[in-house]
Protein backbone atom coordinates (compact mmCIF):
# COMPACT_ATOMS: atom_id res chain seq x y z
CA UNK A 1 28.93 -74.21 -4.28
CA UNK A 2 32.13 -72.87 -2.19
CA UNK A 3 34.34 -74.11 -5.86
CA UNK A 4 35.35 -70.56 -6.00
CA UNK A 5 36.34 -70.03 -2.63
CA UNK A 6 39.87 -70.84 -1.91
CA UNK A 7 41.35 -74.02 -0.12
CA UNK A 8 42.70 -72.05 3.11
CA UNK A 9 39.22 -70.24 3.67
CA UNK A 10 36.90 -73.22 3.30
CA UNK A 11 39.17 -75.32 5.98
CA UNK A 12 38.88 -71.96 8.14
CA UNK A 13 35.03 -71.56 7.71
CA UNK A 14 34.39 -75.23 8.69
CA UNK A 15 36.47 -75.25 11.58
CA UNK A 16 34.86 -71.70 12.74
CA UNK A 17 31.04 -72.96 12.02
CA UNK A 18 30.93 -76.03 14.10
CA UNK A 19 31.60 -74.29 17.31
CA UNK A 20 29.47 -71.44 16.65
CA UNK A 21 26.65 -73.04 15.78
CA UNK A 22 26.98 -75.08 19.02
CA UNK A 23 27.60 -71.96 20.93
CA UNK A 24 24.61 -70.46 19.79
CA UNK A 25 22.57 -73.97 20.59
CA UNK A 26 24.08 -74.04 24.12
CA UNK A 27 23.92 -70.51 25.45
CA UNK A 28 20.44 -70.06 23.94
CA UNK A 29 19.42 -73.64 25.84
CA UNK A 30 21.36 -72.14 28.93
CA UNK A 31 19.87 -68.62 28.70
CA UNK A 32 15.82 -70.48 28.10
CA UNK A 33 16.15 -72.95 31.15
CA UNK A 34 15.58 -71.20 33.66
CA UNK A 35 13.19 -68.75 32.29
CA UNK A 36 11.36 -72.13 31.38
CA UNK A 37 10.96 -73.08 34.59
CA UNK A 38 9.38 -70.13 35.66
CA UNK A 39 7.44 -69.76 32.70
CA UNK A 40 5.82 -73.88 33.57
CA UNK A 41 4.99 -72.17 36.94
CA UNK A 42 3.22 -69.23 36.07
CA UNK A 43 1.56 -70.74 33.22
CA UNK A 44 0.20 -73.64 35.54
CA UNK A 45 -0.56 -71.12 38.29
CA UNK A 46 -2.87 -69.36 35.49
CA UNK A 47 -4.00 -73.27 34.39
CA UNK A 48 -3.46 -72.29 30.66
CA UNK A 49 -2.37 -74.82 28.49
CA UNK A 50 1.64 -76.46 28.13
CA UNK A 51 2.13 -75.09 24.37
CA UNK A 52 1.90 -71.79 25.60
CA UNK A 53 4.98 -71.99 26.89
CA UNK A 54 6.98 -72.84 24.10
CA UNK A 55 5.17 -69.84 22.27
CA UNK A 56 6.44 -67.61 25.02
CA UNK A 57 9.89 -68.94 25.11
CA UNK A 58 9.60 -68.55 21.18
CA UNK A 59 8.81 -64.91 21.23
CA UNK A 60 12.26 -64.83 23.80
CA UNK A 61 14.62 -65.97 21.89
CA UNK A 62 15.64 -62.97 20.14
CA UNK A 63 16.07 -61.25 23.29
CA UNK A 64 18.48 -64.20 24.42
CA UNK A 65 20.26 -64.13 20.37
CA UNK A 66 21.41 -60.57 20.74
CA UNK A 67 24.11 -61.79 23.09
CA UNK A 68 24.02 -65.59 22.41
CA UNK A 69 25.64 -64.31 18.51
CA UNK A 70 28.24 -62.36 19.48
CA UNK A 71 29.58 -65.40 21.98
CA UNK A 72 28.68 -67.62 19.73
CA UNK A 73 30.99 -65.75 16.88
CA UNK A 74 33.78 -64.96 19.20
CA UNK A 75 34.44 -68.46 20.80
CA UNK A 76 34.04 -69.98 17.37
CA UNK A 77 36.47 -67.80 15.61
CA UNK A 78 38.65 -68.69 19.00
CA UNK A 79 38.49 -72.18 19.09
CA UNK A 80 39.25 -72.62 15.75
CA UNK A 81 42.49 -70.79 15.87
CA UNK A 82 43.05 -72.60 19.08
CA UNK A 83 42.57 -76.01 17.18
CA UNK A 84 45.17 -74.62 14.40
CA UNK A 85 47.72 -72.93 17.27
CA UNK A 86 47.81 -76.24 19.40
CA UNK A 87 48.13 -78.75 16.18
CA UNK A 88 51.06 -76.72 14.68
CA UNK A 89 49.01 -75.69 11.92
CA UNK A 90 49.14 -72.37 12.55
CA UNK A 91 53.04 -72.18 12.58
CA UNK A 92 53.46 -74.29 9.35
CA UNK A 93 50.75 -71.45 7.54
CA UNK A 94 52.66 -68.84 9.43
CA UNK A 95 56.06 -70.35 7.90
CA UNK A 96 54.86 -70.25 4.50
CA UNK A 97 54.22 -66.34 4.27
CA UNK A 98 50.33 -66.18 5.07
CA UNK A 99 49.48 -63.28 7.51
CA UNK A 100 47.43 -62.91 10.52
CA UNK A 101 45.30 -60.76 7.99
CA UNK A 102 44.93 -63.60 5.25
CA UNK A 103 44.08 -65.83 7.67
CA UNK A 104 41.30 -63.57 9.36
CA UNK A 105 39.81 -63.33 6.28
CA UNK A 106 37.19 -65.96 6.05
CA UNK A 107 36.50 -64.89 9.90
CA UNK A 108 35.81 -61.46 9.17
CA UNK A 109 33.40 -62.77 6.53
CA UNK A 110 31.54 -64.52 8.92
CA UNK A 111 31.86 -61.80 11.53
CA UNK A 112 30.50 -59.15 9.32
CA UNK A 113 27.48 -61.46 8.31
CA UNK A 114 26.29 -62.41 11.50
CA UNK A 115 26.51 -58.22 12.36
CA UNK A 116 23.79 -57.88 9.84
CA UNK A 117 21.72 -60.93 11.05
CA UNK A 118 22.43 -59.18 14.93
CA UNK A 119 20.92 -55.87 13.25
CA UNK A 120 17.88 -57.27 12.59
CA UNK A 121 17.37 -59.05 15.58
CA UNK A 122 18.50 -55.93 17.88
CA UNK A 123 16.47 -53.43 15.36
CA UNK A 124 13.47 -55.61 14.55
CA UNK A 125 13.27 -59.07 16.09
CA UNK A 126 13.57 -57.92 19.54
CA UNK A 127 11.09 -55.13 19.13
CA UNK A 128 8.31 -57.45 17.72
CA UNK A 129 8.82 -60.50 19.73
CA UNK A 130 8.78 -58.58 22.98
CA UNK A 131 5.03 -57.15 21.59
CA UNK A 132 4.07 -60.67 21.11
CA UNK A 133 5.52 -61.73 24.52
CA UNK A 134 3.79 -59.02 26.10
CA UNK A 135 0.13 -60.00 24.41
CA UNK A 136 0.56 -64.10 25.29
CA UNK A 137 1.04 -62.80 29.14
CA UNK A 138 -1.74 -60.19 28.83
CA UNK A 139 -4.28 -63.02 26.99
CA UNK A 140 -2.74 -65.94 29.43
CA UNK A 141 -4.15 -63.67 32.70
CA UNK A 142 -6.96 -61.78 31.34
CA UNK A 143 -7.48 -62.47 27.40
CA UNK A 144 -7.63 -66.30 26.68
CA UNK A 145 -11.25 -67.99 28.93
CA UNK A 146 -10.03 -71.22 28.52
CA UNK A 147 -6.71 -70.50 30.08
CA UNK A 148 -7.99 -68.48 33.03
CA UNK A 149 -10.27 -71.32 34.10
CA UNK A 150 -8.73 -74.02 36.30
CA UNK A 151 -9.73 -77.61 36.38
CA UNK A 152 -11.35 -78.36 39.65
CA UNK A 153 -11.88 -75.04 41.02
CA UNK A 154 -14.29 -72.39 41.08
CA UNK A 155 -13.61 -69.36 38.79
CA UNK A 156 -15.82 -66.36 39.33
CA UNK A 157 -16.60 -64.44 36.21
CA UNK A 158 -17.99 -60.97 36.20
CA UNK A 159 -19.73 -61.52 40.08
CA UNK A 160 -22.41 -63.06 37.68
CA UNK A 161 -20.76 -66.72 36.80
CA UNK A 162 -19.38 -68.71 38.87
CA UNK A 163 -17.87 -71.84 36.86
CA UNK A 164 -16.22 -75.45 37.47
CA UNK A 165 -15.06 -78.20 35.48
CA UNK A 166 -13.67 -81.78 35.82
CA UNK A 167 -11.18 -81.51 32.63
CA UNK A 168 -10.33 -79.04 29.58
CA UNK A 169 -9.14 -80.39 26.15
CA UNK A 170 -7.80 -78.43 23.22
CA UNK A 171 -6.14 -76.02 24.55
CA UNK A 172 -8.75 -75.36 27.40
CA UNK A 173 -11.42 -74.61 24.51
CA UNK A 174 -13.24 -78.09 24.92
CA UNK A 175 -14.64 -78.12 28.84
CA UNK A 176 -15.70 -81.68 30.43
CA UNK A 177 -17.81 -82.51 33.41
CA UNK A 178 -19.43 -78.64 33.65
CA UNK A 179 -20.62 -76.65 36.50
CA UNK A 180 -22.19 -72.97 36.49
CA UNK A 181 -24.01 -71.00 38.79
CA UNK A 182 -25.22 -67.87 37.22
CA UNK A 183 -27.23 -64.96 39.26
CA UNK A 184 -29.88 -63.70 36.92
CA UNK A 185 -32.66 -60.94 37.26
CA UNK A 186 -35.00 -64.25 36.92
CA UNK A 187 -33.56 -66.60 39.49
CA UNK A 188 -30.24 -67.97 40.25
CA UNK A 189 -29.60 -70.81 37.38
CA UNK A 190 -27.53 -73.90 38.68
CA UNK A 191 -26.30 -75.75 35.45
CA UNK A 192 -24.52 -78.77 34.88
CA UNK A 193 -23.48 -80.25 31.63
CA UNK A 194 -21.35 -83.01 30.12
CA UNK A 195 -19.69 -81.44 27.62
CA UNK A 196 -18.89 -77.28 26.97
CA UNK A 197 -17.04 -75.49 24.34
CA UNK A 198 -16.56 -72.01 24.01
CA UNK A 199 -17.14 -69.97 20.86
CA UNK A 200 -16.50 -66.14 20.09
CA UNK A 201 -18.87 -63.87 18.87
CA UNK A 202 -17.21 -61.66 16.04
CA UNK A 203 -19.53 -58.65 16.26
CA UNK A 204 -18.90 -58.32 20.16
CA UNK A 205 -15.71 -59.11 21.15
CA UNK A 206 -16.05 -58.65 24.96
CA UNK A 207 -18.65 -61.84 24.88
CA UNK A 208 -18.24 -65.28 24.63
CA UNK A 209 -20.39 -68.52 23.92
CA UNK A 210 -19.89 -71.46 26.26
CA UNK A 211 -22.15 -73.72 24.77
CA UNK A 212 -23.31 -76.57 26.63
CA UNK A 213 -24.61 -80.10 25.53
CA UNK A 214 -26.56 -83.30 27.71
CA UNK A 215 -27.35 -81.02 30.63
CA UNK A 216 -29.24 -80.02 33.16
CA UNK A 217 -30.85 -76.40 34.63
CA UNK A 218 -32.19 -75.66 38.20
CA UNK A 219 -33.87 -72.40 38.11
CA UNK A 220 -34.39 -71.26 41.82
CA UNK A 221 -37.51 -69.65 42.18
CA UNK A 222 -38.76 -67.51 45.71
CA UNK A 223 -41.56 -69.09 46.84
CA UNK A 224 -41.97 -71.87 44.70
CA UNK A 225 -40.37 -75.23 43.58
CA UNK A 226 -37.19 -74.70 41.60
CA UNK A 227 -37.75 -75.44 37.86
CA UNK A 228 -35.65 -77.67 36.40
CA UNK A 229 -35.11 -77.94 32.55
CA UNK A 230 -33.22 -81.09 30.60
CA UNK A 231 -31.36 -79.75 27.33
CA UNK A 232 -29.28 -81.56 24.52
CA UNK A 233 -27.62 -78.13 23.38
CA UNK A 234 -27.62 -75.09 25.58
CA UNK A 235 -25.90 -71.27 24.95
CA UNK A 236 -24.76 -69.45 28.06
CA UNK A 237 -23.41 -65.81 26.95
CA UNK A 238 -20.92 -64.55 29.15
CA UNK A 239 -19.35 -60.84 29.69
CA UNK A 240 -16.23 -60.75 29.60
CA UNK A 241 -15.08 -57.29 29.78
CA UNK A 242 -11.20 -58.14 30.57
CA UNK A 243 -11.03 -59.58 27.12
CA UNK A 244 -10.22 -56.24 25.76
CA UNK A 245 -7.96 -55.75 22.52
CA UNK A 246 -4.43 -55.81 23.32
CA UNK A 247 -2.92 -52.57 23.30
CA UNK A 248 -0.94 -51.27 20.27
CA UNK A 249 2.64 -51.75 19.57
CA UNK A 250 4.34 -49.02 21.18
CA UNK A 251 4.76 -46.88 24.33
CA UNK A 252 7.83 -48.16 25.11
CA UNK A 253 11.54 -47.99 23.29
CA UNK A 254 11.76 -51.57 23.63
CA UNK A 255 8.75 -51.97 21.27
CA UNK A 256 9.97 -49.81 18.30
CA UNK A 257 12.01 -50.52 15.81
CA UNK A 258 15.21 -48.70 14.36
CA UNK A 259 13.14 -46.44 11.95
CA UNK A 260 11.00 -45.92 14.81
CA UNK A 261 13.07 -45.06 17.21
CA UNK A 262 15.00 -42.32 14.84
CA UNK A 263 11.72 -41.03 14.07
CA UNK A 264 10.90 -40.11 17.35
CA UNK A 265 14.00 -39.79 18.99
CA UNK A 266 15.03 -37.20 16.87
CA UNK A 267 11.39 -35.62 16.41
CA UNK A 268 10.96 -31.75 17.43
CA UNK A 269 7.81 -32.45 18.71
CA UNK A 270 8.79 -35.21 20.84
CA UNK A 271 9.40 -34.12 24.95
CA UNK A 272 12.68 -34.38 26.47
CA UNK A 273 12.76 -37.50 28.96
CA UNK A 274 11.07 -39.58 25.58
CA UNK A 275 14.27 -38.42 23.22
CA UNK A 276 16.59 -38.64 25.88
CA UNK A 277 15.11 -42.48 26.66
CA UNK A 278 15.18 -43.02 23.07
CA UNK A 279 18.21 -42.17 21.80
CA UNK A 280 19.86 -43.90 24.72
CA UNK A 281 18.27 -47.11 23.56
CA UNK A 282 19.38 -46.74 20.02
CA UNK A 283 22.69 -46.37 20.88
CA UNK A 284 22.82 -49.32 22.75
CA UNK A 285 21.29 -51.36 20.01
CA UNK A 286 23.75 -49.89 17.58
CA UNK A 287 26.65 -50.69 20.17
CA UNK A 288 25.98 -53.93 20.74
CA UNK A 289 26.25 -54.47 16.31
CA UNK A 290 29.09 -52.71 16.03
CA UNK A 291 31.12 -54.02 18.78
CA UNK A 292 31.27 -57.36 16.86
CA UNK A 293 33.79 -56.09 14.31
CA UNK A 294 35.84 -56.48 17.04
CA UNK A 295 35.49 -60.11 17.82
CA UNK A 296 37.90 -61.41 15.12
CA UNK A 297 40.85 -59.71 16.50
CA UNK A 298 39.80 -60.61 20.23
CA UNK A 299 39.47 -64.03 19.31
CA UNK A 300 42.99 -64.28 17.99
CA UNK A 301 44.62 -62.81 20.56
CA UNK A 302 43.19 -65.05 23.15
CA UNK A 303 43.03 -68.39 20.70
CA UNK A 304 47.01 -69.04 20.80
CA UNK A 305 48.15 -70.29 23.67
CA UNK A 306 51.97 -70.44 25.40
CA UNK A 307 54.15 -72.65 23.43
CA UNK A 308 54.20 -76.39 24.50
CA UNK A 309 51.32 -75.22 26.19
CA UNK A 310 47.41 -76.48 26.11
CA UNK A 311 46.00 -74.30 28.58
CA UNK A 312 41.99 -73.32 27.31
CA UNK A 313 41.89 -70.14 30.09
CA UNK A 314 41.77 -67.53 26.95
CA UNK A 315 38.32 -69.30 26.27
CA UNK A 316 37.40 -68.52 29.91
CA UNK A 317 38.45 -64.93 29.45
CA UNK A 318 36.76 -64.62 26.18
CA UNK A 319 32.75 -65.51 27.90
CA UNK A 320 33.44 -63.29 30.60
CA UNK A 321 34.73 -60.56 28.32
CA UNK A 322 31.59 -60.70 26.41
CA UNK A 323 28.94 -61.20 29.06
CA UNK A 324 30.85 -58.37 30.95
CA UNK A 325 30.70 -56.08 27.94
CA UNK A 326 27.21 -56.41 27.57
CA UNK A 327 26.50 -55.79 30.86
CA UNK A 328 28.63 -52.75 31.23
CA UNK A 329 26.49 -51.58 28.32
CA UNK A 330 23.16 -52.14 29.69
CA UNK A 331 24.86 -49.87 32.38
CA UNK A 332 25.73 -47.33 30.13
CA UNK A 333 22.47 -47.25 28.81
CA UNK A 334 20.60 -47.05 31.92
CA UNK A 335 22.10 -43.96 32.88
CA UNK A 336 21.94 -42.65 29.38
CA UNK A 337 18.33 -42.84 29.45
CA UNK A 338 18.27 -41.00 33.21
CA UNK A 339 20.00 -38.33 30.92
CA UNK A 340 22.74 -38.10 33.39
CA UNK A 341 25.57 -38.81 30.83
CA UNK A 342 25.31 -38.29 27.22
CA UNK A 343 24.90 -41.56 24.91
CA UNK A 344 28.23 -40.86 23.02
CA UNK A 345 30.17 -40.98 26.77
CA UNK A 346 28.12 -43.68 27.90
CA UNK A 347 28.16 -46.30 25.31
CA UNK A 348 30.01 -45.37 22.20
């Protein structure tokens, strides 16, 4: 499929893609480790289940690729021209007429196609996955029963329920070895069961089903023996008013995406501290694209080392370059949004 693609610029683009792509695979597993670990805590703390994790750090990754691509591009561009510089290569194509520009060619290809797939994850990805982030926390804490209950301890629901269990399968939807104590106009119920599994109801969303099966019921009684009642299949309905619907996409710059945010950034009707916020954060998206043209031309002139000389410190100066960049930016934007310094000053 690359037939039509000349000699020079396929041996460039293979020696370019191997790094990158294991740039990309390291400083994404770098950037996800220890947000991972933290993530394992909280999510036991909240005794939801281990997949929810990986869903989390899923919906994080494009926060992590908007600066994992640009590294990624920039040492691979570098250590490719390193590879050519320190085998001579580079002199022999250099001796034979072909230009700095010829031979950026095939890396300004690359560089200018991973700027469009860093536009849509700055403009798009980002916005969406950091929605979806947002709503796994918010049903992790408050949303999702069978994550907020804890195996072995006593979880008060509504100062109506209090319930226990020995284990949770399926994702904390199938409850084993079942213990409620529920306060009732009628009595206080005591109920144990072998087996629970809780069920939504559709046409009320702020109740759910935990229904029971091979159990028992204690119904405390004043002044009188308690009655107690066997049961092969029993439903307990339970309020749960914190399992409100998620709150809509938006609110917050980081939420919208590019049309978005020059919809209401530039809006008559929007107030001053919103456009100001806004247009601060647009520029920085935009900044962080654009800066990547760049890259080629940085890489080079930190690939080829002194003659008779191996030393790898322009690969050093490259990360720090980058990270350092991006942070500056952030900066830039911070105080962009305070609408101390104009957007233009600040970041472009």
């Amino acid at each position: 499929m690359f037939t039509f693609i000349p000699a020079l610029d396929r041996y460039i683009f293979r020696l370019v893609i191997v790094p990158m792509i294991g740039v990309f695979v390291l400083a994404a597993s770098l950037l996800t480790l220890d947000k991972m670990l933290r993530l394992f805590d909280f999510v036991a703390s909240e005794g939801g289940p281990v997949d929810i994790v990986f869903k989390m750090l899923a919906n994080l990754m494009p926060e992590y690729a908007g600066l994992a691509i640009p590294l990624g591009v920039l040492l691979g561009i570098l250590l490719a021209f390193r590879k050519l510089a320190v085998s001579s290569e580079l002199d022999t194509m250099r001796a034979v007429g072909l230009s700095y520009g010829r031979l950026l060619r095939m890396p300004y290809a690359i560089a200018l196609t991973m700027m469009a797939v860093n536009l849509a994850v700055v403009g798009w990805l980002q916005p969406l996955s950091r929605y979806y982030y947002e709503e796994l926390e918010f049903e992790l804490t408050s949303g999702a029963l069978g994550a907020s209950i804890k195996v072995g301890e006593f979880v008060t629901i509504e100062d109506k329920t209090a319930l226990r269990i020995e284990r949770s399968e399926e994702e904390g939807r199938r409850l084993l070895g079942v213990f409620a104590r529920v306060n009732s106009e009628e009595g206080d119920l005591s109920i144990s069961a072998a087996e629970g599994r809780f069920l939504r109801l559709e046409e009320n969303r702020n109740t759910i089903v935990l229904r029971l099966r091979d159990g028992q019921i204690i119904q405390e009684v004043e002044d009188a023996s308690p009655r107690v009642l066997n049961f092969s299949l029993h439903d307990l309905p339970i309020d749960l008013p914190a399992l409100e619907r998620f709150r809509e996409r938006g609110g917050d710059e980081l939420e919208y995406v590019l049309p978005q945010l020059l919809e209401i950034g530039w809006s008559p009707t929007t107030d001053k501290q919103t456009r100001t916020e806004i247009q601060a954060n647009f520029s920085y998206r935009l900044v962080e694209v654009v800066m990547m043209i760049f890259l080629p031309l940085l890489a080079l002139s930190l690939a080829i080392p002194p003659k008779r000389s191996t030393s790898a410190l322009g690969v050093f100066v490259a990360v720090v370059m980058v990270v350092a960049y991006h942070k500056v930016n952030e900066w830039g934007w911070g105080i962009a949004a305070l609408g101390r310094v104009d957007p233009l000053v600040a970041l472009w």
